[in-house]
C-alpha atoms as a PDB file:
ATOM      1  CA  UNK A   1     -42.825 -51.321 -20.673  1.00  0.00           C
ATOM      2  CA  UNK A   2     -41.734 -55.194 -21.105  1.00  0.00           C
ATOM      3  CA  UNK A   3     -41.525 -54.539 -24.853  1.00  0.00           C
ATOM      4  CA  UNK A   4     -39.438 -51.702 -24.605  1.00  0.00           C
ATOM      5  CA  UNK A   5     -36.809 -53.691 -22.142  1.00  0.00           C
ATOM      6  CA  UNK A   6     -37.244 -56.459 -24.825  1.00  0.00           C
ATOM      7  CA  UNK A   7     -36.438 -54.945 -27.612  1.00  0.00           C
ATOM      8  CA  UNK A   8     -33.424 -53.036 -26.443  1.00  0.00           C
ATOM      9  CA  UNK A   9     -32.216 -55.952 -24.997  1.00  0.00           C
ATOM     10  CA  UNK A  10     -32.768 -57.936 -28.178  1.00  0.00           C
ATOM     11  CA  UNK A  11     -31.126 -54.703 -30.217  1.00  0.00           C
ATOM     12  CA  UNK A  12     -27.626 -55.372 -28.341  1.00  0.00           C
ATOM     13  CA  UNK A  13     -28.069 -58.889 -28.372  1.00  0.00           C
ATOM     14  CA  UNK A  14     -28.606 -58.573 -32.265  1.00  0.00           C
ATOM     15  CA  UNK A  15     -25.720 -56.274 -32.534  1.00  0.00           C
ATOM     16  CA  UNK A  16     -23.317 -58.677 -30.715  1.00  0.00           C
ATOM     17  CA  UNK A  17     -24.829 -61.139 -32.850  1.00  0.00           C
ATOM     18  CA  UNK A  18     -24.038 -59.286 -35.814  1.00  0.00           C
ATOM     19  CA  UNK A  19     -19.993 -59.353 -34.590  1.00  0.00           C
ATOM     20  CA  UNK A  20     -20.171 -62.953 -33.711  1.00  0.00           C
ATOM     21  CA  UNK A  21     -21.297 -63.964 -37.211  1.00  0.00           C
ATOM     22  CA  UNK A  22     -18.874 -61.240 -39.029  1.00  0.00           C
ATOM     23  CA  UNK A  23     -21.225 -59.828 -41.185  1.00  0.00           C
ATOM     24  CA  UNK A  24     -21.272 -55.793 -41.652  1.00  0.00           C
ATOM     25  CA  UNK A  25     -23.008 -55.634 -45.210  1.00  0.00           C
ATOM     26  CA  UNK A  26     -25.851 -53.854 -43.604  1.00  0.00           C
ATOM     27  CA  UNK A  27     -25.568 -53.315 -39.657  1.00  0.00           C
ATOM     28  CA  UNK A  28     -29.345 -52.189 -39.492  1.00  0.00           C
ATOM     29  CA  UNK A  29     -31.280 -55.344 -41.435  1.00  0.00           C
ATOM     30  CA  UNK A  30     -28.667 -57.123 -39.431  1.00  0.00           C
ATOM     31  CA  UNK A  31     -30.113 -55.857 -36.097  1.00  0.00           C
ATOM     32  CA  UNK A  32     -33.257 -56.420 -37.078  1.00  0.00           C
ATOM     33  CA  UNK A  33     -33.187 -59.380 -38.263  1.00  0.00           C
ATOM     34  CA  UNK A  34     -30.958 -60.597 -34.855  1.00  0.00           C
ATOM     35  CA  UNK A  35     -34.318 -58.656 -33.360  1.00  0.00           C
ATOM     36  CA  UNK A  36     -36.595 -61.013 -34.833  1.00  0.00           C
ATOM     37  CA  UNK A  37     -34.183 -64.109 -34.115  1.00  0.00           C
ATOM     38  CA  UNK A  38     -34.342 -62.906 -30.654  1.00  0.00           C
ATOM     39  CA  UNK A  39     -38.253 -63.104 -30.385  1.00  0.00           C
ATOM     40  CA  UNK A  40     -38.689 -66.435 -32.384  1.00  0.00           C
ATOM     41  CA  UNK A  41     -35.940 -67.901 -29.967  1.00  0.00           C
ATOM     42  CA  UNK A  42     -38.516 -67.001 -27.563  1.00  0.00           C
ATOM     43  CA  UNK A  43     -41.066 -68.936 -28.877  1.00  0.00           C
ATOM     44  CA  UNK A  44     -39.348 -72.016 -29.989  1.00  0.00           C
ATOM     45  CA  UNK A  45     -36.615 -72.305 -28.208  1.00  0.00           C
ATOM     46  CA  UNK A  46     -37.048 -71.512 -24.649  1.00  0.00           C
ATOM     47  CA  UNK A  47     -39.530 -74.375 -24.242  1.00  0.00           C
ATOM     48  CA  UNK A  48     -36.899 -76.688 -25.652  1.00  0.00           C
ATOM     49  CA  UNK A  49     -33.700 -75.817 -23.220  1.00  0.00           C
ATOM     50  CA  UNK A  50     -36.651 -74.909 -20.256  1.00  0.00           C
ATOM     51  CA  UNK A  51     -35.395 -71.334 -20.068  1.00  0.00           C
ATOM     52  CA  UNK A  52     -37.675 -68.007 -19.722  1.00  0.00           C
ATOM     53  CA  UNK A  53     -37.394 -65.408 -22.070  1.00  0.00           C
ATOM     54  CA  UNK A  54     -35.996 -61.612 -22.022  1.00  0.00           C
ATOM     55  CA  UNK A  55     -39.725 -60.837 -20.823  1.00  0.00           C
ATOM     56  CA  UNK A  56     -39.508 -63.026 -17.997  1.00  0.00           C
ATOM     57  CA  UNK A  57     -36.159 -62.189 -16.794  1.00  0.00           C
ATOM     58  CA  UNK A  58     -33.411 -60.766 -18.067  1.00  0.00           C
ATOM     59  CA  UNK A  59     -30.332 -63.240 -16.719  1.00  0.00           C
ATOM     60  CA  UNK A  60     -27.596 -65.312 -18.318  1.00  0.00           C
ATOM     61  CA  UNK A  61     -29.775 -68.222 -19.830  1.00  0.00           C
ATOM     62  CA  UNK A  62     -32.305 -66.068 -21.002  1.00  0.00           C
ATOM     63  CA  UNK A  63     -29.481 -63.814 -23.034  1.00  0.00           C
ATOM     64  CA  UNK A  64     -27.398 -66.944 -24.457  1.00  0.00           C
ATOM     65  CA  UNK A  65     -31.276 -68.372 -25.601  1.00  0.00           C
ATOM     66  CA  UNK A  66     -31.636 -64.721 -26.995  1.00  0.00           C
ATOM     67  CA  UNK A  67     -28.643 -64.885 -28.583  1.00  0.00           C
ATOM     68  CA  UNK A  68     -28.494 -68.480 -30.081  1.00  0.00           C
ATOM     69  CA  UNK A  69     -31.693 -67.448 -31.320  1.00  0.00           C
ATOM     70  CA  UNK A  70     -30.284 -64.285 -32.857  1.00  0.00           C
ATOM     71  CA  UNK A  71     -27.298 -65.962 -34.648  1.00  0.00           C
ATOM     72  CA  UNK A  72     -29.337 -68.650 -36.058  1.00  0.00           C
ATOM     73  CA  UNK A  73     -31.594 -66.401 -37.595  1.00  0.00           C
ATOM     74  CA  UNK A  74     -28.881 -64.595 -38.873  1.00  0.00           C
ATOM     75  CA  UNK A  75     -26.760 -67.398 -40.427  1.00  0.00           C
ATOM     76  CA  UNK A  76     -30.439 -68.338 -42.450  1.00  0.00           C
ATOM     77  CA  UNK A  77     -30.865 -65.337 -43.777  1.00  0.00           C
ATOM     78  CA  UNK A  78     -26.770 -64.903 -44.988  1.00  0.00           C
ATOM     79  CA  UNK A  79     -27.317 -68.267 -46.717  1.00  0.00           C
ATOM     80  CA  UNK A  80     -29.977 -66.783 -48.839  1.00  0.00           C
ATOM     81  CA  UNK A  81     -28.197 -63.506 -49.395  1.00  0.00           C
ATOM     82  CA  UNK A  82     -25.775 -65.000 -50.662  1.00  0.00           C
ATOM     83  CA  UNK A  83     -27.188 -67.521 -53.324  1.00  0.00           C
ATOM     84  CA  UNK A  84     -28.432 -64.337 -55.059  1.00  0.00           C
END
């Protein structure tokens, strides 16, 4: 059930994301890839700023981490879009 909460969660984080970082070429790949920002952020950055994850809790902290995560993973992946 803790997946399911997470990756809803880390679908409207992605899609907020996605407005933050002005990008509309593809909403989906954008949401996904926000989904997968989401769930590294998890990983690498929670240990970093000493915040749970969506899994743990779902508050304030653990939503900014989410989406910090989220728009990071985002601006990467624009860079490389666009030097094709």
């Amino acid at each position: 059930m803790n997946i399911i909460i997470y990756l809803v969660a880390a679908a409207v984080i992605g899609w907020v994301a996605t407005e933050i970082m002005h990008d509309r070429s593809n909403l989906l790949i954008n949401i996904v890839v926000a989904v997968l920002g989401a769930f590294l952020a998890g990983y690498f950055l929670s240990p970093i700023f000493n915040v749970g994850t969506i899994n743990d809790a779902i508050t304030i902290p653990t939503m900014l981490l989410t989406l910090l995560g989220a728009v990071i993973l985002l601006a990467i992946v624009n860079l490389f879009r666009r030097r094709r």
